[in-house]
PDB file of N, CA and C in Angstrom:
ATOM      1  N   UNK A   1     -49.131   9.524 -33.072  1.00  0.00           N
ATOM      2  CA  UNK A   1     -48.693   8.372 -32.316  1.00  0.00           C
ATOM      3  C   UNK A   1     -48.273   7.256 -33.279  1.00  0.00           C
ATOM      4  N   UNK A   2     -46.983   6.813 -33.030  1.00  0.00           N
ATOM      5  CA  UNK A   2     -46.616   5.543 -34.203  1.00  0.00           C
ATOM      6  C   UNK A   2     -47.799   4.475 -33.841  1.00  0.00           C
ATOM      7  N   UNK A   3     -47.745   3.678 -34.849  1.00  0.00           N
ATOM      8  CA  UNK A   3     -48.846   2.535 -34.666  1.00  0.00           C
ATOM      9  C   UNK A   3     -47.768   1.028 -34.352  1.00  0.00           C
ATOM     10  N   UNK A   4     -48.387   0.073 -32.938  1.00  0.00           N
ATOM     11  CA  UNK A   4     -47.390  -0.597 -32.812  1.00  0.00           C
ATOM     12  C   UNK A   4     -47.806  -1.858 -33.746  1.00  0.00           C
ATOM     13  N   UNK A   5     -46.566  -2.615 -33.865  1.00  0.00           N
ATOM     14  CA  UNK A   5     -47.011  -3.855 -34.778  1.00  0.00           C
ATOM     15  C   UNK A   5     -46.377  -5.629 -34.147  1.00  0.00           C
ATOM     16  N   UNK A   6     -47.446  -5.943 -34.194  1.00  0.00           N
ATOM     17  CA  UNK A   6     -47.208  -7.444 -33.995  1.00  0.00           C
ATOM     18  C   UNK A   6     -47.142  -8.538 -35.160  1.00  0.00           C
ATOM     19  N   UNK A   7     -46.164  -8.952 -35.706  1.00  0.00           N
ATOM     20  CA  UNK A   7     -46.064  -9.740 -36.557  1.00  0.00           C
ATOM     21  C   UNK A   7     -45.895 -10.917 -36.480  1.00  0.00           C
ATOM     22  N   UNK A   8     -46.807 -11.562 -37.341  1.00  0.00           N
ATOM     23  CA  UNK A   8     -46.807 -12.918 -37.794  1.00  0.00           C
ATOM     24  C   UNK A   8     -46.226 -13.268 -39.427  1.00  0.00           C
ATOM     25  N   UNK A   9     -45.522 -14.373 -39.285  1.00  0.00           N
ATOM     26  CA  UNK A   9     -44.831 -14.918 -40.784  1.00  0.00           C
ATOM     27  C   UNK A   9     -46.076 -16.118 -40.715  1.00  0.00           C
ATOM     28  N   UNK A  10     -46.901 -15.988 -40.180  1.00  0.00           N
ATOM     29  CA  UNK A  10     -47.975 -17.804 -40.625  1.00  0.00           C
ATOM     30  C   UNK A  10     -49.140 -16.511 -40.016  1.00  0.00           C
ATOM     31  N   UNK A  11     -50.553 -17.179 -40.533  1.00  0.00           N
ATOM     32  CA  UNK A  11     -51.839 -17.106 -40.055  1.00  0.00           C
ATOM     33  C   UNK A  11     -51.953 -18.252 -39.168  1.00  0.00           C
ATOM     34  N   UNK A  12     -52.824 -18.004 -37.534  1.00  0.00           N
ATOM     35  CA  UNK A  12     -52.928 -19.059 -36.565  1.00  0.00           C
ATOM     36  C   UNK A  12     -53.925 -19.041 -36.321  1.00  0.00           C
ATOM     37  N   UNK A  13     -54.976 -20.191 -36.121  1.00  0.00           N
ATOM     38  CA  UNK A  13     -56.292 -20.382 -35.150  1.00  0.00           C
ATOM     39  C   UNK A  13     -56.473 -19.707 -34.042  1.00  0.00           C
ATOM     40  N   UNK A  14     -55.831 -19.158 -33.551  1.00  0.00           N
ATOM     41  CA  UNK A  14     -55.391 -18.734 -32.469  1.00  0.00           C
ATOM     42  C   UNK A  14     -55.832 -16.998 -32.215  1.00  0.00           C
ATOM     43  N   UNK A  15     -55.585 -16.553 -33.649  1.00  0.00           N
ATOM     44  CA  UNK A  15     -55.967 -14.707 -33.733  1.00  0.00           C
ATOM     45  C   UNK A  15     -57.723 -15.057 -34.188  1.00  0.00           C
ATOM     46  N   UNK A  16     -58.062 -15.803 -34.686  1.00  0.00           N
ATOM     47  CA  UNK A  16     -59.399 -15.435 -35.356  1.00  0.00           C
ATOM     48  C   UNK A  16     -59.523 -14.319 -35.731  1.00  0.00           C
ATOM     49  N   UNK A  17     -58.796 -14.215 -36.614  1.00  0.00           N
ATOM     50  CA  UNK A  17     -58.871 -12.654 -37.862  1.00  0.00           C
ATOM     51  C   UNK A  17     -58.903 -11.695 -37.066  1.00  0.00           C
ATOM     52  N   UNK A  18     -58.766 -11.509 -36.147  1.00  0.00           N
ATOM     53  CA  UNK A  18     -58.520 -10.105 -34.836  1.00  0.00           C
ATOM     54  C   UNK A  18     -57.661  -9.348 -36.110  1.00  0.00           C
ATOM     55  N   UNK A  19     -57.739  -8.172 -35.679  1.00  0.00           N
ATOM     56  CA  UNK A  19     -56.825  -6.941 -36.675  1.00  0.00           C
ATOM     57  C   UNK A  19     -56.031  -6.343 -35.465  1.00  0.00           C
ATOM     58  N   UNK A  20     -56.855  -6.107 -34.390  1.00  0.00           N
ATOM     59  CA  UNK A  20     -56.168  -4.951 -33.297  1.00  0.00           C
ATOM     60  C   UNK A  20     -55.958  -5.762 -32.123  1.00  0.00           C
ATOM     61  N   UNK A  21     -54.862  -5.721 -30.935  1.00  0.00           N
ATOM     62  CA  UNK A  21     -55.239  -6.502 -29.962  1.00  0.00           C
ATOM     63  C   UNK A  21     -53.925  -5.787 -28.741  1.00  0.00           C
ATOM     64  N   UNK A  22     -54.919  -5.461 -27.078  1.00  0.00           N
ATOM     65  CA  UNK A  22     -54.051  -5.033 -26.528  1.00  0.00           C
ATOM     66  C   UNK A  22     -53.481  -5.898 -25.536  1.00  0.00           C
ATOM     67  N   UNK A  23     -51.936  -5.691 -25.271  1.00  0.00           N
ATOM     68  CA  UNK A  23     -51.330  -6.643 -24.944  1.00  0.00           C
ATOM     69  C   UNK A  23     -51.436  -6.389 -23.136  1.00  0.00           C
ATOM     70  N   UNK A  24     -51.598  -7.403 -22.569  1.00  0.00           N
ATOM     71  CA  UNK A  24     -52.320  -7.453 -21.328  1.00  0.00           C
ATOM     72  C   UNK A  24     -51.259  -8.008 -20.565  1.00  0.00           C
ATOM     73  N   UNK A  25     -50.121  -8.910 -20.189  1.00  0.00           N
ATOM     74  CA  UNK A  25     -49.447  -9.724 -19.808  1.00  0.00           C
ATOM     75  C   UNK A  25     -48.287 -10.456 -20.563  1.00  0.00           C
ATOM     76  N   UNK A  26     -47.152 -10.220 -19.946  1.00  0.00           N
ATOM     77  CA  UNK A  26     -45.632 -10.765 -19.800  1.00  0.00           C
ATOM     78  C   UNK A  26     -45.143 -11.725 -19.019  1.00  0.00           C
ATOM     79  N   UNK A  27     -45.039 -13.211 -19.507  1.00  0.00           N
ATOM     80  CA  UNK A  27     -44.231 -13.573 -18.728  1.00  0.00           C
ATOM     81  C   UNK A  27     -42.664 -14.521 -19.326  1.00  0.00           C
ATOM     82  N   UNK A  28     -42.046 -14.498 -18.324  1.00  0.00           N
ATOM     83  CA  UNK A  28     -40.825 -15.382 -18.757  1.00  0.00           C
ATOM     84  C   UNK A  28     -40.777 -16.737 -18.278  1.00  0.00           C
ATOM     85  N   UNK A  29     -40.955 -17.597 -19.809  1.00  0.00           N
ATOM     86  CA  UNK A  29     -40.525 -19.398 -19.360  1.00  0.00           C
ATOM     87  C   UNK A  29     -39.303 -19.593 -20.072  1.00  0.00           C
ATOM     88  N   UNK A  30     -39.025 -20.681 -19.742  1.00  0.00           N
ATOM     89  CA  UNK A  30     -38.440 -21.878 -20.235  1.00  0.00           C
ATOM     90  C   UNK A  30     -38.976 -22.605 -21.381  1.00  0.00           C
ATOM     91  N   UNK A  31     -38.232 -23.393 -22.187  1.00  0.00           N
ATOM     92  CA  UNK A  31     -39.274 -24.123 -23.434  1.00  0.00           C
ATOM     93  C   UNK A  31     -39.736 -25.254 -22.536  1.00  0.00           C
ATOM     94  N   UNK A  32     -38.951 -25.818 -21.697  1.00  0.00           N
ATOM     95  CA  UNK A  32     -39.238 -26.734 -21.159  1.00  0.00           C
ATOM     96  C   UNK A  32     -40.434 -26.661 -19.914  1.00  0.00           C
ATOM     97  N   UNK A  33     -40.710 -25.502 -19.499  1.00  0.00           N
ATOM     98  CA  UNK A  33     -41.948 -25.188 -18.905  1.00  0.00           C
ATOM     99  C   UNK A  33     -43.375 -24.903 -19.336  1.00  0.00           C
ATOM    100  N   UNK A  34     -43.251 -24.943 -20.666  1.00  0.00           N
ATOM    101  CA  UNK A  34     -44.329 -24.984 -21.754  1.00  0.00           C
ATOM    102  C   UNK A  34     -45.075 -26.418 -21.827  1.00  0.00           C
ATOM    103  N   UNK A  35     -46.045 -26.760 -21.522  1.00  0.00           N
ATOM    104  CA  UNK A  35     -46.759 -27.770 -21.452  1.00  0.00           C
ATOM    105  C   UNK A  35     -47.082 -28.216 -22.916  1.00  0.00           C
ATOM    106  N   UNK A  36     -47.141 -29.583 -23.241  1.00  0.00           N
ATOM    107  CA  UNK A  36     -47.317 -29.854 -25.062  1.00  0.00           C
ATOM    108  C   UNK A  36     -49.091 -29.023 -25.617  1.00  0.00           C
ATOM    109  N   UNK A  37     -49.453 -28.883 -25.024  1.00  0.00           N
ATOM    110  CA  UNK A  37     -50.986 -28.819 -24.924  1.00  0.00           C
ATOM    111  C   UNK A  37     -50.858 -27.632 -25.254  1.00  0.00           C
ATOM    112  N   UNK A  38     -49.833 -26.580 -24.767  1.00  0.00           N
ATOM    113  CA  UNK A  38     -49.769 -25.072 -24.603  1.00  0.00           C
ATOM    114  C   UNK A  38     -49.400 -24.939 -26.047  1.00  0.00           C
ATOM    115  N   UNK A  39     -48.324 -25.861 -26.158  1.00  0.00           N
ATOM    116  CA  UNK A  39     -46.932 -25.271 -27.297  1.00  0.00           C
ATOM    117  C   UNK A  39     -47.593 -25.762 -28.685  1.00  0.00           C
ATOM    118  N   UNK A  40     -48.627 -26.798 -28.710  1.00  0.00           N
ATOM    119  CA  UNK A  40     -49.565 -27.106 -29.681  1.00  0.00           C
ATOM    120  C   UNK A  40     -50.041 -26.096 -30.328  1.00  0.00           C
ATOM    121  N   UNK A  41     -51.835 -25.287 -29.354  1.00  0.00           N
ATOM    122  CA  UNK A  41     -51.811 -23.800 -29.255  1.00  0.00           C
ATOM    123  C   UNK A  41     -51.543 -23.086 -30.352  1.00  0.00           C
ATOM    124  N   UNK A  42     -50.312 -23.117 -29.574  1.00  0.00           N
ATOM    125  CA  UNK A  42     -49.896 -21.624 -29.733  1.00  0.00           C
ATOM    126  C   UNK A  42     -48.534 -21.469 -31.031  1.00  0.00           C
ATOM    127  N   UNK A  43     -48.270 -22.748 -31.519  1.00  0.00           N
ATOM    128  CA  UNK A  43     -47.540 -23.103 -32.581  1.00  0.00           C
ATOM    129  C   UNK A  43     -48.066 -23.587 -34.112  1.00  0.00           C
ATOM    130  N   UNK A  44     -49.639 -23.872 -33.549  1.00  0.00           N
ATOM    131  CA  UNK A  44     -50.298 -24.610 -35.055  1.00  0.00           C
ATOM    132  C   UNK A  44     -50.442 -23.353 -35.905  1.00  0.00           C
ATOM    133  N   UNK A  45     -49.939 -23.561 -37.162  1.00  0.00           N
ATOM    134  CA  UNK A  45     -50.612 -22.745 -38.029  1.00  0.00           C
ATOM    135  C   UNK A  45     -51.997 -22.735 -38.933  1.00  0.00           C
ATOM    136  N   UNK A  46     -52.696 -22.095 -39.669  1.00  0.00           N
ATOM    137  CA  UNK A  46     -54.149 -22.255 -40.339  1.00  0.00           C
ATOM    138  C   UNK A  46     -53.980 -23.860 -41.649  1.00  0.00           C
ATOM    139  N   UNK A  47     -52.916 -23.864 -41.453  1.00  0.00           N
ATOM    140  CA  UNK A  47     -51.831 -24.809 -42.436  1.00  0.00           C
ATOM    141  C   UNK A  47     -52.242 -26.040 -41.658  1.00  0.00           C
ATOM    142  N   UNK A  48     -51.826 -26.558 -40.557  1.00  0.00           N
ATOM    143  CA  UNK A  48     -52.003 -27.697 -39.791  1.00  0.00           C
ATOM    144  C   UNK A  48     -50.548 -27.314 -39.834  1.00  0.00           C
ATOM    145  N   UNK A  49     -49.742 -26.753 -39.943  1.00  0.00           N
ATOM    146  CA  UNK A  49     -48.242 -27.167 -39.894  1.00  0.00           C
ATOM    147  C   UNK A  49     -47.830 -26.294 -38.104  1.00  0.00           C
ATOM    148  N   UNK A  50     -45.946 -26.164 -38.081  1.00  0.00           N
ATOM    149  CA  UNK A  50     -46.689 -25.689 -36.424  1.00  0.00           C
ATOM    150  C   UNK A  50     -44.989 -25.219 -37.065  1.00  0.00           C
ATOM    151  N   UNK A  51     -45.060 -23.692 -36.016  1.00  0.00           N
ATOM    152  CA  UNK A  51     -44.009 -22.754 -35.996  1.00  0.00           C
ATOM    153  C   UNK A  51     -42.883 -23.579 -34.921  1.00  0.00           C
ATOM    154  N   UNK A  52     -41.772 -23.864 -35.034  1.00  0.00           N
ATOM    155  CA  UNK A  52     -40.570 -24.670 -34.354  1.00  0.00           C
ATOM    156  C   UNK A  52     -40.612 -23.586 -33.143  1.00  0.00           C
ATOM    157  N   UNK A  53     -40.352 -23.906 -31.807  1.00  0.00           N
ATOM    158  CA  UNK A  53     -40.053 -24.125 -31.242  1.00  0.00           C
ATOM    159  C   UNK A  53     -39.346 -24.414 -29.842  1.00  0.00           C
ATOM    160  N   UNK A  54     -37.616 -24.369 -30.370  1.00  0.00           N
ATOM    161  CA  UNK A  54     -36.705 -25.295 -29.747  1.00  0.00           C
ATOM    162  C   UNK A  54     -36.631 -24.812 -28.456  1.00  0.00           C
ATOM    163  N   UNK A  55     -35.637 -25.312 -27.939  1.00  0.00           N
ATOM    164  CA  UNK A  55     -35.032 -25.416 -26.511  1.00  0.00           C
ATOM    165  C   UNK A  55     -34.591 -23.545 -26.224  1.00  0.00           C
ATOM    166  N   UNK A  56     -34.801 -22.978 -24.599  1.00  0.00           N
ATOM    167  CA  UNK A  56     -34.492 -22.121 -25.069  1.00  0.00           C
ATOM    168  C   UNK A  56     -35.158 -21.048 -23.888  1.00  0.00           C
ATOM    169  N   UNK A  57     -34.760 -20.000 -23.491  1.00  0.00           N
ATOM    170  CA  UNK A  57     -35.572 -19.027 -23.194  1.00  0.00           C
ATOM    171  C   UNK A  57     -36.825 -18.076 -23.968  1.00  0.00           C
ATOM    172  N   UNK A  58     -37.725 -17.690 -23.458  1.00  0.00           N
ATOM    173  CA  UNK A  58     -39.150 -17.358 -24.134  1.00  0.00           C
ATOM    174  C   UNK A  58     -39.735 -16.092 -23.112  1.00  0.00           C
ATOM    175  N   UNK A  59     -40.794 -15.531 -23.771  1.00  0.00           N
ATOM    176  CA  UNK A  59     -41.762 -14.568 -23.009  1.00  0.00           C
ATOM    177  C   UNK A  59     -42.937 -15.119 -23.662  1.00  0.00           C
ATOM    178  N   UNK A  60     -44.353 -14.997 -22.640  1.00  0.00           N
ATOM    179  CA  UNK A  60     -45.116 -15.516 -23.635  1.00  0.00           C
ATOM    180  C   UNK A  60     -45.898 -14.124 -23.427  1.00  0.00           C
ATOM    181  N   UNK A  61     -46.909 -13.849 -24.320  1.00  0.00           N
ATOM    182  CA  UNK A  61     -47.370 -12.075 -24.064  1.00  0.00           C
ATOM    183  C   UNK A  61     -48.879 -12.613 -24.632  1.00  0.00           C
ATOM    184  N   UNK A  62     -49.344 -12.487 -23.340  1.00  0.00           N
ATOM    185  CA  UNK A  62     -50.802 -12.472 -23.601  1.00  0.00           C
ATOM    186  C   UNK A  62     -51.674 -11.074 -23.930  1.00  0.00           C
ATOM    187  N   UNK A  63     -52.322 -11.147 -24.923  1.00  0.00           N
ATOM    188  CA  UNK A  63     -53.191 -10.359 -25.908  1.00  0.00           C
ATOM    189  C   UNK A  63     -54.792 -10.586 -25.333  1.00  0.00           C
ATOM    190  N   UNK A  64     -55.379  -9.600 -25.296  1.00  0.00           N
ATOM    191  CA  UNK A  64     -56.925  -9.462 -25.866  1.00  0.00           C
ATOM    192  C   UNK A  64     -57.674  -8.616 -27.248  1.00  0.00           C
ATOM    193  N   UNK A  65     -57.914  -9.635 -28.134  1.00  0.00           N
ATOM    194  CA  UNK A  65     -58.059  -9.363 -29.321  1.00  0.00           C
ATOM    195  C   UNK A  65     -59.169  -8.290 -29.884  1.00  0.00           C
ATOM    196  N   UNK A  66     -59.465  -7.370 -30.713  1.00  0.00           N
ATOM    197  CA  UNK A  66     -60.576  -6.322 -30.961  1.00  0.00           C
ATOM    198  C   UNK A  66     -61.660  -7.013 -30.895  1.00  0.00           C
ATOM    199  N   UNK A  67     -61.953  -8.645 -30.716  1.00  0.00           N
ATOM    200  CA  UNK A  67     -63.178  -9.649 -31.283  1.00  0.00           C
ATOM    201  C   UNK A  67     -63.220 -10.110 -29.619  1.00  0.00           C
ATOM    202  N   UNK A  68     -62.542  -9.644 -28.491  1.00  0.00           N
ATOM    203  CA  UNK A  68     -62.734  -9.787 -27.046  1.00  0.00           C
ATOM    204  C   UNK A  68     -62.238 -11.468 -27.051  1.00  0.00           C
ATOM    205  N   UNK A  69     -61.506 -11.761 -27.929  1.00  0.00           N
ATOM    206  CA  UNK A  69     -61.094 -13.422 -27.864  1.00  0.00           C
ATOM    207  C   UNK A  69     -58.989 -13.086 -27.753  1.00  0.00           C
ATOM    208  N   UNK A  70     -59.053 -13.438 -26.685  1.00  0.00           N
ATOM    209  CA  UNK A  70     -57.669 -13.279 -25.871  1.00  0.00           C
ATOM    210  C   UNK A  70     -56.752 -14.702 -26.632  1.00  0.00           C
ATOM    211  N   UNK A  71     -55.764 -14.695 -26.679  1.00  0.00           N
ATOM    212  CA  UNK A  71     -54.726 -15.083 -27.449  1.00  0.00           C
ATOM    213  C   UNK A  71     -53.110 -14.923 -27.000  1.00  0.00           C
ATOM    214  N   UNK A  72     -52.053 -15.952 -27.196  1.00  0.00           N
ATOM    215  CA  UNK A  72     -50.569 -16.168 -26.582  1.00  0.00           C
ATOM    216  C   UNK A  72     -49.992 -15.839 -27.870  1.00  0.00           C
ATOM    217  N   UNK A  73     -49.019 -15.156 -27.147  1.00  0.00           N
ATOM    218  CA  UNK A  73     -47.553 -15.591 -28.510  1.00  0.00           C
ATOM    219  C   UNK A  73     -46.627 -15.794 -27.761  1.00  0.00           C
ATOM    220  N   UNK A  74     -45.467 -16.759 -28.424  1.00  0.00           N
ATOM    221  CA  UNK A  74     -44.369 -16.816 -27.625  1.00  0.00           C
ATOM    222  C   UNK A  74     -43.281 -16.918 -28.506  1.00  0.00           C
ATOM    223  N   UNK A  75     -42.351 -15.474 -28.179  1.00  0.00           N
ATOM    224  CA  UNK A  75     -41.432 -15.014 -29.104  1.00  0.00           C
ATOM    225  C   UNK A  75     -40.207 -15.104 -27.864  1.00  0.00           C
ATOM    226  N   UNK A  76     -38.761 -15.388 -28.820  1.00  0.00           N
ATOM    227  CA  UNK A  76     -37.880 -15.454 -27.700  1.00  0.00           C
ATOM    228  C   UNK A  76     -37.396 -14.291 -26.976  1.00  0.00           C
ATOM    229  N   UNK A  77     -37.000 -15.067 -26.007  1.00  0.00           N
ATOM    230  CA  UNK A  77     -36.540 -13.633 -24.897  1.00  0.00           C
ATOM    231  C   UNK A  77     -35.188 -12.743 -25.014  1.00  0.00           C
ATOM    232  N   UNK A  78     -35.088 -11.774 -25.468  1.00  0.00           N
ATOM    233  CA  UNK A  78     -33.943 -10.923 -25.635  1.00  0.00           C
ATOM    234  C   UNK A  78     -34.255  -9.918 -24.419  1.00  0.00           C
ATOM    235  N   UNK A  79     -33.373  -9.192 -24.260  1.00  0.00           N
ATOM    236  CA  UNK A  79     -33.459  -7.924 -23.299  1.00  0.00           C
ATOM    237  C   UNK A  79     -33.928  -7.114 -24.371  1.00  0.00           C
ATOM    238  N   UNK A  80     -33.946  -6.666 -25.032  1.00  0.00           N
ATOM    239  CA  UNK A  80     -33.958  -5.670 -26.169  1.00  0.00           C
ATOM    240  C   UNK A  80     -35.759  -5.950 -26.370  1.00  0.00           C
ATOM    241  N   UNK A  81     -36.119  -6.957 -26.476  1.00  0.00           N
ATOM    242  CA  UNK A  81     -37.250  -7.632 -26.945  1.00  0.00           C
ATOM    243  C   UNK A  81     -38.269  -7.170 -25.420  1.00  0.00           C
ATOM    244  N   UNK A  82     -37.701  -7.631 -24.494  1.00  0.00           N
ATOM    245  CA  UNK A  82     -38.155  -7.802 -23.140  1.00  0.00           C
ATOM    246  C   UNK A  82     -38.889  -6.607 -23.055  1.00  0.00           C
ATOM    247  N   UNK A  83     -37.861  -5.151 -22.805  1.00  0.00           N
ATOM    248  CA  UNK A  83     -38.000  -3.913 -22.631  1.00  0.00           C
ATOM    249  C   UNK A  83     -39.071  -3.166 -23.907  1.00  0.00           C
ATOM    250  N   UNK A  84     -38.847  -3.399 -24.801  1.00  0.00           N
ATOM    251  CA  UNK A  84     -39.634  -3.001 -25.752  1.00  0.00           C
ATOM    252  C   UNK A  84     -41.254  -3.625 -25.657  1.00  0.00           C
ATOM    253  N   UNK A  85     -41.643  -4.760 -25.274  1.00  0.00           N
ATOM    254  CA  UNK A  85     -42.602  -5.799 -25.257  1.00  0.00           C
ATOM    255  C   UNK A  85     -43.195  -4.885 -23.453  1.00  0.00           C
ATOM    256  N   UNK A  86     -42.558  -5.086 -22.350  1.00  0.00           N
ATOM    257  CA  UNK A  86     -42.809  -4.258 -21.080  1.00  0.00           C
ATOM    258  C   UNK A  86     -43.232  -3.077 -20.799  1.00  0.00           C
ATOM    259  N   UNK A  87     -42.520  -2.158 -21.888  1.00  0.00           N
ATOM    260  CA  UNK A  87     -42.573  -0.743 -21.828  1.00  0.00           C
ATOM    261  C   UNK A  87     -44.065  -0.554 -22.622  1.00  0.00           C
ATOM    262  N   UNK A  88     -44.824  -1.519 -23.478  1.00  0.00           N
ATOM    263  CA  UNK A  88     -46.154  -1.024 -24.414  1.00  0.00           C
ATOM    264  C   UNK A  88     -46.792  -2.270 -23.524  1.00  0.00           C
ATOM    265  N   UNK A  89     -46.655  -2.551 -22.535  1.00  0.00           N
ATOM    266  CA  UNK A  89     -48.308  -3.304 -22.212  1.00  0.00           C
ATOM    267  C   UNK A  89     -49.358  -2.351 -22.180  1.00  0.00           C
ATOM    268  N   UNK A  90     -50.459  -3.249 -21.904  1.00  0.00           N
ATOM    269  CA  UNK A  90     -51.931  -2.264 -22.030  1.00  0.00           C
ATOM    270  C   UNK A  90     -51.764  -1.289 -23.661  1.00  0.00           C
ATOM    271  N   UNK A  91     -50.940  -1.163 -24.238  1.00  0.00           N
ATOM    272  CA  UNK A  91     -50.743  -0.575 -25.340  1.00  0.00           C
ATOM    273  C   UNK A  91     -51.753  -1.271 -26.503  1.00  0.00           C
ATOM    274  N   UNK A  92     -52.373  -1.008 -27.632  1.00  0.00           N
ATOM    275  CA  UNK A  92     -52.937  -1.426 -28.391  1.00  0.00           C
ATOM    276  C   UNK A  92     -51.571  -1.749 -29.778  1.00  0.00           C
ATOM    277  N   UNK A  93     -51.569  -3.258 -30.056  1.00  0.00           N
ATOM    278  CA  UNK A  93     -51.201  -3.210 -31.519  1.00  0.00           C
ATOM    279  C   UNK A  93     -52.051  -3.775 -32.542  1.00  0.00           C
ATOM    280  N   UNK A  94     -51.290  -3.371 -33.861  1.00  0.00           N
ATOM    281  CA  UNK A  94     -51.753  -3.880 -35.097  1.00  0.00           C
ATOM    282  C   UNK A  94     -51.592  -5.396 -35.391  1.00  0.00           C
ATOM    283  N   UNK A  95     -51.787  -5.975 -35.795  1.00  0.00           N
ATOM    284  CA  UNK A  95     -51.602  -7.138 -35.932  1.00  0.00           C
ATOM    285  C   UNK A  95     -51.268  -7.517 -37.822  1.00  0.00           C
ATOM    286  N   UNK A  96     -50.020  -8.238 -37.771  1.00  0.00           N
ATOM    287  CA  UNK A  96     -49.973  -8.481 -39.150  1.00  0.00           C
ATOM    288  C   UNK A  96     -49.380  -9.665 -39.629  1.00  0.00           C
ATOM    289  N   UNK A  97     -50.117 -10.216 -40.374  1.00  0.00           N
ATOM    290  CA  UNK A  97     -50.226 -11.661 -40.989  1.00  0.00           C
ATOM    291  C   UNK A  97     -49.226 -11.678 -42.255  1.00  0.00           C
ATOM    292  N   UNK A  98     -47.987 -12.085 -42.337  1.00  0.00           N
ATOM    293  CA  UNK A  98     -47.349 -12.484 -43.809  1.00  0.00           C
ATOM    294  C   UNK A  98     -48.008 -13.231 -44.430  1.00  0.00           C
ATOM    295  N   UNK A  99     -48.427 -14.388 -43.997  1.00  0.00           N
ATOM    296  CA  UNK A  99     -48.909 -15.397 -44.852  1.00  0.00           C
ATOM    297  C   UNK A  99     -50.526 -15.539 -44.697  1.00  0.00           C
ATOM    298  N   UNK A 100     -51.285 -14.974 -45.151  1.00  0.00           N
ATOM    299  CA  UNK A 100     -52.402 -14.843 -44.309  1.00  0.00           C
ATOM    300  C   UNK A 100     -53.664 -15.916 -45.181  1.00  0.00           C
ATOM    301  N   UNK A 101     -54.087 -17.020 -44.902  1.00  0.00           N
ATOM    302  CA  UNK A 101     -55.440 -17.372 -45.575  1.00  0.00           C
ATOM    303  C   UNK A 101     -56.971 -17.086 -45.425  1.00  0.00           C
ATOM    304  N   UNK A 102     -57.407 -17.119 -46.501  1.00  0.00           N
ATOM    305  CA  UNK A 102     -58.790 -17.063 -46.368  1.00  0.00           C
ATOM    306  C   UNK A 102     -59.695 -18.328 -45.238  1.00  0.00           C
ATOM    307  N   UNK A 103     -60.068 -17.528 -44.287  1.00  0.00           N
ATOM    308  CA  UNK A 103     -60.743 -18.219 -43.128  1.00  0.00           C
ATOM    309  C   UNK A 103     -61.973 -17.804 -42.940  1.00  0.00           C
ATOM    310  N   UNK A 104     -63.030 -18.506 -42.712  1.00  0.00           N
ATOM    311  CA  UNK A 104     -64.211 -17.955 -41.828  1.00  0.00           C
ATOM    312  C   UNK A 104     -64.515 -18.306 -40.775  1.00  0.00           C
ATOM    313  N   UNK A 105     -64.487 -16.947 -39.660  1.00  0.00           N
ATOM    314  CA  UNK A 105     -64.745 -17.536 -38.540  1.00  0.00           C
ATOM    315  C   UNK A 105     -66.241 -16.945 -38.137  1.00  0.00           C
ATOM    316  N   UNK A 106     -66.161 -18.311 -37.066  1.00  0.00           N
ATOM    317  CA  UNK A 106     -67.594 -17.698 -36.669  1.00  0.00           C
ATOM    318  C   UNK A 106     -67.517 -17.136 -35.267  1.00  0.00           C
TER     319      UNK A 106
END
């Protein structure tokens, strides 16, 4: 069975070092239906800095992490993206950090 992969270019508060996490829920917003509170979230990096953004169509794909601590991403919406992201719910992925720091969580 290929192994699926979820990638990150930043480490986020948000995974708490989760490695594995299955993806539970799809939905389609707007940027502008994203509440600041949400887009905070789910944009801060371990950095304090925060992933952009902009204006725009989105899916947000809710995760439950191997550590039972559930987690958003919100990557933009392509059809290509859509179908691929739809077709593996309930699917388990890998999770992978480009930039990854040393964190301890508790």
């Amino acid at each position: 069975m290929i192994s699926l992969k979820l990638k990150f270019s930043n480490d986020y508060p948000k995974l708490y070092g989760q490695k594995r996490a299955t993806l539970l829920q799809l939905l389609q917003k707007d940027r502008i239906e994203l509440s600041n509170d949400f887009v905070e979230y789910d944009t801060v990096t371990c950095d304090g800095d925060h992933y952009p953004l902009p204006a725009g169509r989105y899916f947000v794909l809710v995760f439950l992490g191997d550590k039972l601590i559930p987690f958003t991403t919100v990557r933009r919406l392509t059809h290509e993206k859509y179908r691929y992201y739809y077709g593996n719910l309930l699917r388990l992925f890998d999770i992978e950090v480009a930039r990854q720091r040393e964190r301890h969580y508790e």
